[in-house]
PDB file of N, CA and C in Angstrom:
ATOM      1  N   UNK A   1     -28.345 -12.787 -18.279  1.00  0.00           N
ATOM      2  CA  UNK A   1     -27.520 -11.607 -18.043  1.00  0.00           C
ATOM      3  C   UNK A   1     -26.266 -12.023 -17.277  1.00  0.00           C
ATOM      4  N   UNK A   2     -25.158 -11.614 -17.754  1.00  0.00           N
ATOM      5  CA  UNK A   2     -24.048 -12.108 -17.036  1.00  0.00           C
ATOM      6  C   UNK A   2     -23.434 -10.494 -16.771  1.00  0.00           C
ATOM      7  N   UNK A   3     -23.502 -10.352 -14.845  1.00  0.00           N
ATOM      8  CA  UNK A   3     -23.255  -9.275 -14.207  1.00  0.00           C
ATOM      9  C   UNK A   3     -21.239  -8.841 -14.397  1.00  0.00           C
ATOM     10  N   UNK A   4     -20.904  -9.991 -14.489  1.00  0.00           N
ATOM     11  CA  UNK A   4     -19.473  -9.582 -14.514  1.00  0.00           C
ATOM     12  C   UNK A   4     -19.184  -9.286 -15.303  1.00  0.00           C
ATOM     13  N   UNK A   5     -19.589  -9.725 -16.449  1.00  0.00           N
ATOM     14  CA  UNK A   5     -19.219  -9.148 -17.914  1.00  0.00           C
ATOM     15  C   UNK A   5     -19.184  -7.897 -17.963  1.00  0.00           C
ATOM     16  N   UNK A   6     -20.440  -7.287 -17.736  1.00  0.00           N
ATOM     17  CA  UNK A   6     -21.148  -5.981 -17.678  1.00  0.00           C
ATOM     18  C   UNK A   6     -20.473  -4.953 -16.991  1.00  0.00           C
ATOM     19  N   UNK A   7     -19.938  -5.412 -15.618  1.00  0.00           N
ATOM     20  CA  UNK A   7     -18.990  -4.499 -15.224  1.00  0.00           C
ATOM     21  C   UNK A   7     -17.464  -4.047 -15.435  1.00  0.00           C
ATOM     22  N   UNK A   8     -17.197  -5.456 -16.081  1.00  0.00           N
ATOM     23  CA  UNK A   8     -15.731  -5.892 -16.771  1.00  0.00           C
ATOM     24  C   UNK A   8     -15.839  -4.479 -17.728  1.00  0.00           C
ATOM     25  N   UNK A   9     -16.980  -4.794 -18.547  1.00  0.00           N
ATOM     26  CA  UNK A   9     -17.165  -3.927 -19.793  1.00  0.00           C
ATOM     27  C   UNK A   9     -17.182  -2.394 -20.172  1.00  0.00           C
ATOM     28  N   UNK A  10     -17.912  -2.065 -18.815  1.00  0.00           N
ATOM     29  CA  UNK A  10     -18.139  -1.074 -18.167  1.00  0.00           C
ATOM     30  C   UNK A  10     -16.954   0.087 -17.967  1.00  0.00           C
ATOM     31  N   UNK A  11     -16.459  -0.836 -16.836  1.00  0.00           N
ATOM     32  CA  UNK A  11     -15.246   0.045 -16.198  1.00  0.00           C
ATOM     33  C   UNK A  11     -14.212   0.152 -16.898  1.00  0.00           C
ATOM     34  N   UNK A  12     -14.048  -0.969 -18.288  1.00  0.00           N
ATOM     35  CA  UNK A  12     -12.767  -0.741 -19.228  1.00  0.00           C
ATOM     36  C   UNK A  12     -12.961   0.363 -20.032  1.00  0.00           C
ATOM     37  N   UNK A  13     -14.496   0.179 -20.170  1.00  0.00           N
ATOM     38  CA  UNK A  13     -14.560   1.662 -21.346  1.00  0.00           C
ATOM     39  C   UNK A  13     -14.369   2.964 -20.595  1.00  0.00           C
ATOM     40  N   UNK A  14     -14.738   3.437 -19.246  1.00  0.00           N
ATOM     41  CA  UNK A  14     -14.765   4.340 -18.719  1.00  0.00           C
ATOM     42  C   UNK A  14     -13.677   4.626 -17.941  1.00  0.00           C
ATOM     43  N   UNK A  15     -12.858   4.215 -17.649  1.00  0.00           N
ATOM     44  CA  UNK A  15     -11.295   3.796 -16.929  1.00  0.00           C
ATOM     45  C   UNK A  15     -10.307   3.834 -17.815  1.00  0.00           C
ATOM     46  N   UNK A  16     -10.475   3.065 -18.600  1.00  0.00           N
ATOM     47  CA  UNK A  16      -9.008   2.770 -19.517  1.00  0.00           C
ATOM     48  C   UNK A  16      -8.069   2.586 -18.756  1.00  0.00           C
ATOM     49  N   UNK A  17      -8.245   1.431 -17.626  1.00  0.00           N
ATOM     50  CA  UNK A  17      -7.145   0.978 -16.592  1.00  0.00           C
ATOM     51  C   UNK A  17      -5.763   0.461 -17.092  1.00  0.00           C
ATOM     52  N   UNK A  18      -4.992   0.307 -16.061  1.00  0.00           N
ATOM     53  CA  UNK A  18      -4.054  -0.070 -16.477  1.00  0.00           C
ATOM     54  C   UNK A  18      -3.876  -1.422 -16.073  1.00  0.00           C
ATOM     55  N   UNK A  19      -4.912  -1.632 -14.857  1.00  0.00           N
ATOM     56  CA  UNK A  19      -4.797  -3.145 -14.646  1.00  0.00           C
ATOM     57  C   UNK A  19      -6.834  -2.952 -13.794  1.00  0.00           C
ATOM     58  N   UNK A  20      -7.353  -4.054 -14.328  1.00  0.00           N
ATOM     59  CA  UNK A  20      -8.822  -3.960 -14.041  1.00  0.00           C
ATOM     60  C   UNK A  20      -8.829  -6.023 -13.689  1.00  0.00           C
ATOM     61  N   UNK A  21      -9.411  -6.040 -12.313  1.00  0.00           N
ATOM     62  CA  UNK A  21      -9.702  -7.476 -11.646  1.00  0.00           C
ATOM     63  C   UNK A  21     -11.201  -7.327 -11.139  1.00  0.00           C
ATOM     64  N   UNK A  22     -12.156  -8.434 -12.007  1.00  0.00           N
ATOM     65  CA  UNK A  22     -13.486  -8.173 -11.412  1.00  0.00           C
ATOM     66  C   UNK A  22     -13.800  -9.888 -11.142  1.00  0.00           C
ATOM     67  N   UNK A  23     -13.703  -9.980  -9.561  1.00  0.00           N
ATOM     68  CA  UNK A  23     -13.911 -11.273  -8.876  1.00  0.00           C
ATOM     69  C   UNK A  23     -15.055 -11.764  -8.685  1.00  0.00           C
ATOM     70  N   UNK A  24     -15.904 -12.866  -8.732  1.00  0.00           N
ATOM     71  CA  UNK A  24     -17.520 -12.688  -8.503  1.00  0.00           C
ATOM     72  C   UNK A  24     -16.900 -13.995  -6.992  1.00  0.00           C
ATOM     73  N   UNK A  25     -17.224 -13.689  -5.947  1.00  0.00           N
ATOM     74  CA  UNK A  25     -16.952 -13.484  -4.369  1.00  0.00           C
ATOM     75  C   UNK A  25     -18.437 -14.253  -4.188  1.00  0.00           C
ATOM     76  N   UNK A  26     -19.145 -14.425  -5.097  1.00  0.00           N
ATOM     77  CA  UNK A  26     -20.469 -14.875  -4.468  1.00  0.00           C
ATOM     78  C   UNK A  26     -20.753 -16.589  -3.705  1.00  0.00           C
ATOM     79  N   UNK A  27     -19.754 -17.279  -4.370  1.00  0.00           N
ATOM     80  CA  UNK A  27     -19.369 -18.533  -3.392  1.00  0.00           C
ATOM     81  C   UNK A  27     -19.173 -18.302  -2.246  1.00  0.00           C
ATOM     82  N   UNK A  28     -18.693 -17.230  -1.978  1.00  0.00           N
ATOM     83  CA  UNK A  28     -18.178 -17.130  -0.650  1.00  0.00           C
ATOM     84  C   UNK A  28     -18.949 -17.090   0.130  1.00  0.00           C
ATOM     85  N   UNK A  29     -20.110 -16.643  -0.497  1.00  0.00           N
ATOM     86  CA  UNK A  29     -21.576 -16.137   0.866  1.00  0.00           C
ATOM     87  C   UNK A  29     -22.920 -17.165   0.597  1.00  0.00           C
ATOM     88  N   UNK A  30     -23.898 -16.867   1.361  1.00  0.00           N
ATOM     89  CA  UNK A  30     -25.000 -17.357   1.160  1.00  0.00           C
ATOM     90  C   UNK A  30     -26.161 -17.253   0.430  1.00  0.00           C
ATOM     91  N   UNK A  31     -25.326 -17.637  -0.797  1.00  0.00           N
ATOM     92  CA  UNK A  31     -26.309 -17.430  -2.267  1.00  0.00           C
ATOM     93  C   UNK A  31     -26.239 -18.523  -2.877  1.00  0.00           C
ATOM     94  N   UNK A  32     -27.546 -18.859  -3.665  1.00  0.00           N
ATOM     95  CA  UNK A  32     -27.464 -20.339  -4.632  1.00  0.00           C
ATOM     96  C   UNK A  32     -26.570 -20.138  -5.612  1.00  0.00           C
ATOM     97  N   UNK A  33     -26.184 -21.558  -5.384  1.00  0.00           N
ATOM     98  CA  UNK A  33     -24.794 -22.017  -6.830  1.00  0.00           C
ATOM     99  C   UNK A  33     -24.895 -21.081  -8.343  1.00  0.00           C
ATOM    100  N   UNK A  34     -23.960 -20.640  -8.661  1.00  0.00           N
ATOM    101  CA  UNK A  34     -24.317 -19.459  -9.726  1.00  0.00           C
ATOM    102  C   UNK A  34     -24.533 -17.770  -9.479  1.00  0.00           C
ATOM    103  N   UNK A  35     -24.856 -17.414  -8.410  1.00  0.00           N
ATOM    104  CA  UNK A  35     -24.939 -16.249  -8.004  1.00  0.00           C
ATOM    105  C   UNK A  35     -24.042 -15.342  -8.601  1.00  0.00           C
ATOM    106  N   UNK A  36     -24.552 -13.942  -8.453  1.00  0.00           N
ATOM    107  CA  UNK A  36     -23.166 -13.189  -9.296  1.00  0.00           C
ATOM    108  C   UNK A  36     -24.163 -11.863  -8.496  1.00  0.00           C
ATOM    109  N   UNK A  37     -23.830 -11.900  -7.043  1.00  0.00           N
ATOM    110  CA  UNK A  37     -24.656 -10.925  -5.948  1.00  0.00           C
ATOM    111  C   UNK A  37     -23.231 -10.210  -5.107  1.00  0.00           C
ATOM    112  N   UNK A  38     -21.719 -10.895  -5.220  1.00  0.00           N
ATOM    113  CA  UNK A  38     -21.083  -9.838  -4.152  1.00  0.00           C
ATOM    114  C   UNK A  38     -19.763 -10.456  -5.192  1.00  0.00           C
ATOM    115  N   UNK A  39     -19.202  -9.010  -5.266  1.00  0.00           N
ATOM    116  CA  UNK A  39     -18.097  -8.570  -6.270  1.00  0.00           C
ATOM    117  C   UNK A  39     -16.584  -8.230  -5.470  1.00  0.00           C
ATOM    118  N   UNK A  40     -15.523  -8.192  -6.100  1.00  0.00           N
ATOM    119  CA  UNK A  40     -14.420  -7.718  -5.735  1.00  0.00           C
ATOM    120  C   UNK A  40     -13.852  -6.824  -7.013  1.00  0.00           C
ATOM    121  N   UNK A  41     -13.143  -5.820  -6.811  1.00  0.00           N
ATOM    122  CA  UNK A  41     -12.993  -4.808  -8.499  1.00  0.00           C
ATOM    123  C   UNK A  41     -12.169  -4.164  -7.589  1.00  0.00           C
ATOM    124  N   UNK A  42     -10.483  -4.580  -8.621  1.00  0.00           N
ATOM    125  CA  UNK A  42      -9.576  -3.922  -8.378  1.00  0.00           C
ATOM    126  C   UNK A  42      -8.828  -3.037  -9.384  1.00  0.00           C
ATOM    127  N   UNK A  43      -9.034  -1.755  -9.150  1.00  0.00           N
ATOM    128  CA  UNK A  43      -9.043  -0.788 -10.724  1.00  0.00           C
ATOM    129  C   UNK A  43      -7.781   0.067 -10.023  1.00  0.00           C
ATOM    130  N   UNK A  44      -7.023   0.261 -11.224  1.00  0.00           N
ATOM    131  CA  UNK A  44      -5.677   0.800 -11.545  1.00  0.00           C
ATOM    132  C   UNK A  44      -6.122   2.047 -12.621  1.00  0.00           C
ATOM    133  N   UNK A  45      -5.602   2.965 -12.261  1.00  0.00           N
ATOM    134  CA  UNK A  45      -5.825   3.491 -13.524  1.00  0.00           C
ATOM    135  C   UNK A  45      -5.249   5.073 -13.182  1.00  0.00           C
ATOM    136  N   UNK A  46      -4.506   6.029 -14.114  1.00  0.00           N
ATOM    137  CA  UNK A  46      -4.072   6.910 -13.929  1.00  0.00           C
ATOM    138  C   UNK A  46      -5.284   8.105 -13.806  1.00  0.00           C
ATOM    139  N   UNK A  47      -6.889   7.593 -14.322  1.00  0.00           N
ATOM    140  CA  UNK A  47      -7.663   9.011 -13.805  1.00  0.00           C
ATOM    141  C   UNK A  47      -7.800   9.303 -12.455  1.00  0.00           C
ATOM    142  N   UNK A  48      -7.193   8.033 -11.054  1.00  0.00           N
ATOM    143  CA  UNK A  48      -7.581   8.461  -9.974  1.00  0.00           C
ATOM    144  C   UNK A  48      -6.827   9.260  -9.253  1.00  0.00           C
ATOM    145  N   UNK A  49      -5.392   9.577 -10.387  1.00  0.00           N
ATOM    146  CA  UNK A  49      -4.649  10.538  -9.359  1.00  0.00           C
ATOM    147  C   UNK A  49      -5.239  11.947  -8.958  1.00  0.00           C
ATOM    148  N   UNK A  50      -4.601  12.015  -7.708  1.00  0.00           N
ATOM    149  CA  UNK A  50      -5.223  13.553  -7.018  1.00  0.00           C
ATOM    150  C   UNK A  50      -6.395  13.133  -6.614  1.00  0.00           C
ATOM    151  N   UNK A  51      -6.863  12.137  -6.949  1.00  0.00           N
ATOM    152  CA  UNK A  51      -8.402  11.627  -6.449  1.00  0.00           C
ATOM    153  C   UNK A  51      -8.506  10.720  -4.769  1.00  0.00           C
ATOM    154  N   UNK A  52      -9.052  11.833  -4.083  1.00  0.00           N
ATOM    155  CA  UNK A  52      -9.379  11.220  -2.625  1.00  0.00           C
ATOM    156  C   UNK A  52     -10.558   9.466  -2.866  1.00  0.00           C
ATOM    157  N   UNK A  53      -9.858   9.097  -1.762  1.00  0.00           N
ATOM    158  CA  UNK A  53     -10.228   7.720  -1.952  1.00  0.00           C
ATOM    159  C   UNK A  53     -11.977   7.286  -2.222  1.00  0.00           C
ATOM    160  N   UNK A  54     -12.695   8.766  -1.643  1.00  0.00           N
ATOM    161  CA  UNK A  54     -14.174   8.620  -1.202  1.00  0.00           C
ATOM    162  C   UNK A  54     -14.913   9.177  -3.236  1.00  0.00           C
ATOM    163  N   UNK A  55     -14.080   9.602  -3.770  1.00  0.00           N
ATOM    164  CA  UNK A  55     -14.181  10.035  -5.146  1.00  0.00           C
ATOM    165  C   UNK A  55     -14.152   8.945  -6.359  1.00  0.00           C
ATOM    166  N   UNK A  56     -13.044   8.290  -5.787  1.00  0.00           N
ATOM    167  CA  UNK A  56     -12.382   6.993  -6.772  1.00  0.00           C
ATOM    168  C   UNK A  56     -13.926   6.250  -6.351  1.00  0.00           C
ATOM    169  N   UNK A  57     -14.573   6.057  -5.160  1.00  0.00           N
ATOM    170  CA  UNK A  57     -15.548   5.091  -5.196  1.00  0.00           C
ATOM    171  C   UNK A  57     -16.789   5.847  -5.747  1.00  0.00           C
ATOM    172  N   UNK A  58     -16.966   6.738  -5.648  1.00  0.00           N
ATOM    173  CA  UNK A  58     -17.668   7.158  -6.172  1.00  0.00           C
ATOM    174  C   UNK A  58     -17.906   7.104  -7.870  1.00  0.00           C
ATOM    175  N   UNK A  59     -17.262   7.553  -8.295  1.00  0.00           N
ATOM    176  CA  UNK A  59     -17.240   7.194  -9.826  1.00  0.00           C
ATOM    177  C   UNK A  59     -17.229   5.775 -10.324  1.00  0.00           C
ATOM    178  N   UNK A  60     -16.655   4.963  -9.278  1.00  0.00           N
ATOM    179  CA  UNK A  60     -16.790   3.717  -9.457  1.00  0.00           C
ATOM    180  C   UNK A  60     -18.745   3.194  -9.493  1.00  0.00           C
ATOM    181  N   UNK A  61     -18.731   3.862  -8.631  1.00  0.00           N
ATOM    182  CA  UNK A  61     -20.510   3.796  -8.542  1.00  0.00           C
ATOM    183  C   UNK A  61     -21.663   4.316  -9.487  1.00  0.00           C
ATOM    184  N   UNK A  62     -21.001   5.340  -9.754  1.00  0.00           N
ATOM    185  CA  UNK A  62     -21.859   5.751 -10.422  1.00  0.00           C
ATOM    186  C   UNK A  62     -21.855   5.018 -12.123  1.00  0.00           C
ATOM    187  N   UNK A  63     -20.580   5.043 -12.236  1.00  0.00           N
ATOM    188  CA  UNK A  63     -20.387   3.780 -13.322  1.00  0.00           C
ATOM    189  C   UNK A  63     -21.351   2.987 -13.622  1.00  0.00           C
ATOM    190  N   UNK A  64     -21.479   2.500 -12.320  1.00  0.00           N
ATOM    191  CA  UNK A  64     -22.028   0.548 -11.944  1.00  0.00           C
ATOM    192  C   UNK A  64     -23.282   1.067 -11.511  1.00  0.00           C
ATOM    193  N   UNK A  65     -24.112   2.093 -11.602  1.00  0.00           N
ATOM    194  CA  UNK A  65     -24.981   2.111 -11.147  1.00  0.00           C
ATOM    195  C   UNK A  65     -26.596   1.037 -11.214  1.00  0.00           C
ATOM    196  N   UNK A  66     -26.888   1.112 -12.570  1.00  0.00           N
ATOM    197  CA  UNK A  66     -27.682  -0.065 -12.850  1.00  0.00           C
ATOM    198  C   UNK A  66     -27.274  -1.396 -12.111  1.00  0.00           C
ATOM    199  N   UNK A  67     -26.499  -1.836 -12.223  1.00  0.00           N
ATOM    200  CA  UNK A  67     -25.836  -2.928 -11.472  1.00  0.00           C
ATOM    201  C   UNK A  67     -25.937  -3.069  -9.953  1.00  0.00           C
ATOM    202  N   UNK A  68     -25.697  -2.138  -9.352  1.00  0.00           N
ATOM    203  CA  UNK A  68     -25.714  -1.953  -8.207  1.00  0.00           C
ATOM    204  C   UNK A  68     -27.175  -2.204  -7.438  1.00  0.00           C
ATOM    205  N   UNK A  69     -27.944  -0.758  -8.452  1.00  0.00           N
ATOM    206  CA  UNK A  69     -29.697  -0.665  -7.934  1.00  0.00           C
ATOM    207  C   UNK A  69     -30.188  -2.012  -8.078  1.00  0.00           C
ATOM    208  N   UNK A  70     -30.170  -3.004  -8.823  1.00  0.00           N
ATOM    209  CA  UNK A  70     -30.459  -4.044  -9.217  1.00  0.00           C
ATOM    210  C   UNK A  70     -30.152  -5.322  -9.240  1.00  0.00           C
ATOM    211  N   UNK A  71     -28.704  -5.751  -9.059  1.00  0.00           N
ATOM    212  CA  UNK A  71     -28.619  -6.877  -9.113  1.00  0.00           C
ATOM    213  C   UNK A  71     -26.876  -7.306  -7.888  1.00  0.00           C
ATOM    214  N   UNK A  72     -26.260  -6.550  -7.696  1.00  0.00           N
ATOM    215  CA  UNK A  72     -25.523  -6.391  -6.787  1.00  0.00           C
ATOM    216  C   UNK A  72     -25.678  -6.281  -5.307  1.00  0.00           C
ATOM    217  N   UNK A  73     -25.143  -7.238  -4.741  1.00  0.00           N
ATOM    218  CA  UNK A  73     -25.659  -7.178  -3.131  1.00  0.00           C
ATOM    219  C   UNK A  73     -24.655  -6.685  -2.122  1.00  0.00           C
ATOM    220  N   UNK A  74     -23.025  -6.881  -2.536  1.00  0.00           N
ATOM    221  CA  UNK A  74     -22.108  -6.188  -2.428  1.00  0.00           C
ATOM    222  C   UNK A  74     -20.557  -6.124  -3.356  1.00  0.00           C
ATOM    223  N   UNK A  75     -19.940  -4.917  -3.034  1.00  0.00           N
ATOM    224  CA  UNK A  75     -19.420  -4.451  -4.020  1.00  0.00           C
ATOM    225  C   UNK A  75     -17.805  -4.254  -3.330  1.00  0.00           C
ATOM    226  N   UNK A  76     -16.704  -5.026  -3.321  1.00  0.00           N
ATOM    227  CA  UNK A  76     -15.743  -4.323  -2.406  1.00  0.00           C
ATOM    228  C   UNK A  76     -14.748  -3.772  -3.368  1.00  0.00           C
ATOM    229  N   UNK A  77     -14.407  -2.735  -3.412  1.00  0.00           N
ATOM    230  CA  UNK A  77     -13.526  -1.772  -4.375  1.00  0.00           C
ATOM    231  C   UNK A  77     -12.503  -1.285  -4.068  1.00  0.00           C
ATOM    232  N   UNK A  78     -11.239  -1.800  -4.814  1.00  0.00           N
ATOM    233  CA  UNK A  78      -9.618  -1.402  -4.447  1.00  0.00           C
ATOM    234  C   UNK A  78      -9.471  -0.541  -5.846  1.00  0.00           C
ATOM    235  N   UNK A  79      -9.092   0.449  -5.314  1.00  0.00           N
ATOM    236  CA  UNK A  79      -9.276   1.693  -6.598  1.00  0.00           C
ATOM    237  C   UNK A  79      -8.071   2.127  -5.738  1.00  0.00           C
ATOM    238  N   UNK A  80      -6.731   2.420  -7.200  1.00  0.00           N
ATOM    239  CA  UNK A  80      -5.208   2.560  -6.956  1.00  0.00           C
ATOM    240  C   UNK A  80      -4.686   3.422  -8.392  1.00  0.00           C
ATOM    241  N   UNK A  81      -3.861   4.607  -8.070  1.00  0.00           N
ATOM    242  CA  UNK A  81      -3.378   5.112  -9.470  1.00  0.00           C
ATOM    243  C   UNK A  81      -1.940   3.917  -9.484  1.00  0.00           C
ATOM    244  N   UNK A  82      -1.240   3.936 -10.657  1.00  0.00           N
ATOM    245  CA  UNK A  82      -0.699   3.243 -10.948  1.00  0.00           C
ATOM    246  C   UNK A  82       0.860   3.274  -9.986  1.00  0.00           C
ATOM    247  N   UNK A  83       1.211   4.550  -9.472  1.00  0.00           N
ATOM    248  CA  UNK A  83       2.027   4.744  -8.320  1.00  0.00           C
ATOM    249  C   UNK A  83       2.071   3.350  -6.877  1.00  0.00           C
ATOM    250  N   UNK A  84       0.153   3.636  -6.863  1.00  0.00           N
ATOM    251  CA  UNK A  84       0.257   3.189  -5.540  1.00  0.00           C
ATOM    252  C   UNK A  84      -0.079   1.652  -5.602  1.00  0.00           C
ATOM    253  N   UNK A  85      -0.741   1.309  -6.746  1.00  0.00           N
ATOM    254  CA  UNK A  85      -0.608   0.010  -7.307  1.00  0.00           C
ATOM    255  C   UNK A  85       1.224  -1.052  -7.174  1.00  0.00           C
ATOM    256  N   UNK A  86       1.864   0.068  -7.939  1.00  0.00           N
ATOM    257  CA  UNK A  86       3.203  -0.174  -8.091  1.00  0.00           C
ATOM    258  C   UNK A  86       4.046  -0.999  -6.531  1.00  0.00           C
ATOM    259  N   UNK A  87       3.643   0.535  -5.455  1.00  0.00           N
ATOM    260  CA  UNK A  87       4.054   0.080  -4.538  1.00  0.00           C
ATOM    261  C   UNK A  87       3.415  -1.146  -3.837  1.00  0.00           C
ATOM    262  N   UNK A  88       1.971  -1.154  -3.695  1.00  0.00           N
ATOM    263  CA  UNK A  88       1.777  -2.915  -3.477  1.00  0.00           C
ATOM    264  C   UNK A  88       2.245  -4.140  -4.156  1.00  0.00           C
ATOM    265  N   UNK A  89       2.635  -4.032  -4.826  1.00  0.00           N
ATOM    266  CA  UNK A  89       3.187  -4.798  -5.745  1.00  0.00           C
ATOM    267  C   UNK A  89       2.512  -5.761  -6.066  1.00  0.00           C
ATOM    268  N   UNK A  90       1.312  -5.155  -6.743  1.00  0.00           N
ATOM    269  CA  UNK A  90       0.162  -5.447  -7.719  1.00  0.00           C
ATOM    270  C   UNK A  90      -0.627  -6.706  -7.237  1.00  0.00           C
ATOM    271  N   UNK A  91      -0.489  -6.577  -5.576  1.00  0.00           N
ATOM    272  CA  UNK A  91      -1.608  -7.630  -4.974  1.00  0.00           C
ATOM    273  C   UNK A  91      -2.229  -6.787  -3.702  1.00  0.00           C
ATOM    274  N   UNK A  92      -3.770  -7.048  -4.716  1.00  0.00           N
ATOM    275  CA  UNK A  92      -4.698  -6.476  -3.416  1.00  0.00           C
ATOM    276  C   UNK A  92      -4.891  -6.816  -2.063  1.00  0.00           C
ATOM    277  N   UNK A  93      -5.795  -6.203  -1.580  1.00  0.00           N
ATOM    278  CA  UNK A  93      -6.283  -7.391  -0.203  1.00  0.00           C
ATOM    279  C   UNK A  93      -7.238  -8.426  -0.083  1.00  0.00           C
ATOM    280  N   UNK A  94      -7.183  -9.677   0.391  1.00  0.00           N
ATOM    281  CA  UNK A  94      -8.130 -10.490   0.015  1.00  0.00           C
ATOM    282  C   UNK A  94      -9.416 -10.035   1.182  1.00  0.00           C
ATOM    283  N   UNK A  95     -10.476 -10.469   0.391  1.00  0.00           N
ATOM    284  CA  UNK A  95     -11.894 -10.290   1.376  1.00  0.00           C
ATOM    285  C   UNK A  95     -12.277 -10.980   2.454  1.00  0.00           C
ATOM    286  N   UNK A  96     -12.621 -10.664   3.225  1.00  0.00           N
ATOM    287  CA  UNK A  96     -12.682 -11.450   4.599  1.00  0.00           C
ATOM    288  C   UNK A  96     -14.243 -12.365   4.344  1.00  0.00           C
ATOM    289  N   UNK A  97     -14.276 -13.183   5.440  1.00  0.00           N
ATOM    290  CA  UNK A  97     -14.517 -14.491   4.807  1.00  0.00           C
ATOM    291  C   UNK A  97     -16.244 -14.023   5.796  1.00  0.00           C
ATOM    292  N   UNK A  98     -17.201 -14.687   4.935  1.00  0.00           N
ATOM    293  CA  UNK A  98     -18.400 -14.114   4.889  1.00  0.00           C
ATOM    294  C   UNK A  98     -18.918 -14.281   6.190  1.00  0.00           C
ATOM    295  N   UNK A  99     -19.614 -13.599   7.051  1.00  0.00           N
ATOM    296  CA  UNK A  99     -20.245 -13.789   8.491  1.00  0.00           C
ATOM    297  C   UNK A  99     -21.750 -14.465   8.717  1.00  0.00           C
ATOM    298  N   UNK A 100     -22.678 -14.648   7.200  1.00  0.00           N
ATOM    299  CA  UNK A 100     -22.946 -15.498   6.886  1.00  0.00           C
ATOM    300  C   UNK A 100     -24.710 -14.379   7.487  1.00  0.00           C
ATOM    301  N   UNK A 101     -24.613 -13.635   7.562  1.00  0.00           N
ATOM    302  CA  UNK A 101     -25.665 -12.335   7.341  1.00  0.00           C
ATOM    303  C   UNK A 101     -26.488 -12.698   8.366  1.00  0.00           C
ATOM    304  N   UNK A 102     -27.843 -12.633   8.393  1.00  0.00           N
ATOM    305  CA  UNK A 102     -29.299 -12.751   9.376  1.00  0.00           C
ATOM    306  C   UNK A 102     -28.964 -14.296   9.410  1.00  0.00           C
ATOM    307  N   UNK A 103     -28.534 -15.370   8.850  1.00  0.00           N
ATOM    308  CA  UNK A 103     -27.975 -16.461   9.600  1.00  0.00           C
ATOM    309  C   UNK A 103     -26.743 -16.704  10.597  1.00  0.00           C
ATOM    310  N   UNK A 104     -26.274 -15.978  10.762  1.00  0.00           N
ATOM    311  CA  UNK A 104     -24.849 -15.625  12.003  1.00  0.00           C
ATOM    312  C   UNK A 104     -25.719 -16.109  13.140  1.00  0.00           C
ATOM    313  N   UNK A 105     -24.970 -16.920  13.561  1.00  0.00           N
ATOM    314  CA  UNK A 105     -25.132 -17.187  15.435  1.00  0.00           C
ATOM    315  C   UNK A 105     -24.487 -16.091  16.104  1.00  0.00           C
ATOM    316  N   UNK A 106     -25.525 -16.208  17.055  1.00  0.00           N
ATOM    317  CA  UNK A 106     -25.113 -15.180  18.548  1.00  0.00           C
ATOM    318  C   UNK A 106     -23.975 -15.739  19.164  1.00  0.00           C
ATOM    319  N   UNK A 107     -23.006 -15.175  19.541  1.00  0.00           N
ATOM    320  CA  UNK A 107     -22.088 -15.930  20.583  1.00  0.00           C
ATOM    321  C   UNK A 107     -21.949 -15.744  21.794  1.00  0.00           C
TER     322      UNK A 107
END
């Protein structure tokens, strides 16, 4: 099963974005080589106008739901109508760098 595909696939059919980025972030953390457990998804798309930010994720979720219940460990979501896309000038924010979970030292 390849998870990125699935969501790639997913959100194009149900979005019809205007710009869709699905990152697999799972190097970044503490998962074996291959993992496809923590995501980045940066969706453009003119259905989120008028749409409060807590809505855009939502539908994003419910989308991805199978995915989520099952094989997703985290999910970070930049959801932009094409306005506000525009004004960033079509670069998201990068993800902050993993804290490395129930292995984190105390400091």
């Amino acid at each position: 099963m390849n998870i990125h595909n699935n969501i790639e696939q997913k959100l194009l059919a149900h979005f019809d974005p205007a710009h869709l980025e699905v990152v697999n972030e799972s190097f970044m953390h503490n998962v074996p080589t291959g993992s496809e457990t923590h995501f980045k998804v940066v969706l453009v798309t003119p259905k989120f106008s008028g749409e409060r930010l807590i809505n855009r994720h939502r539908a994003v979720n419910a989308v991805l739901k199978e995915e989520l219940a099952d094989h997703i460990h985290a999910l970070a979501l930049h959801t932009y109508t094409d306005d506000e896309w525009q004004n960033l000038y079509g670069n998201s924010p990068d993800s902050p760098n993993c804290l490395g979970g129930m292995k984190r030292q105390a400091s």
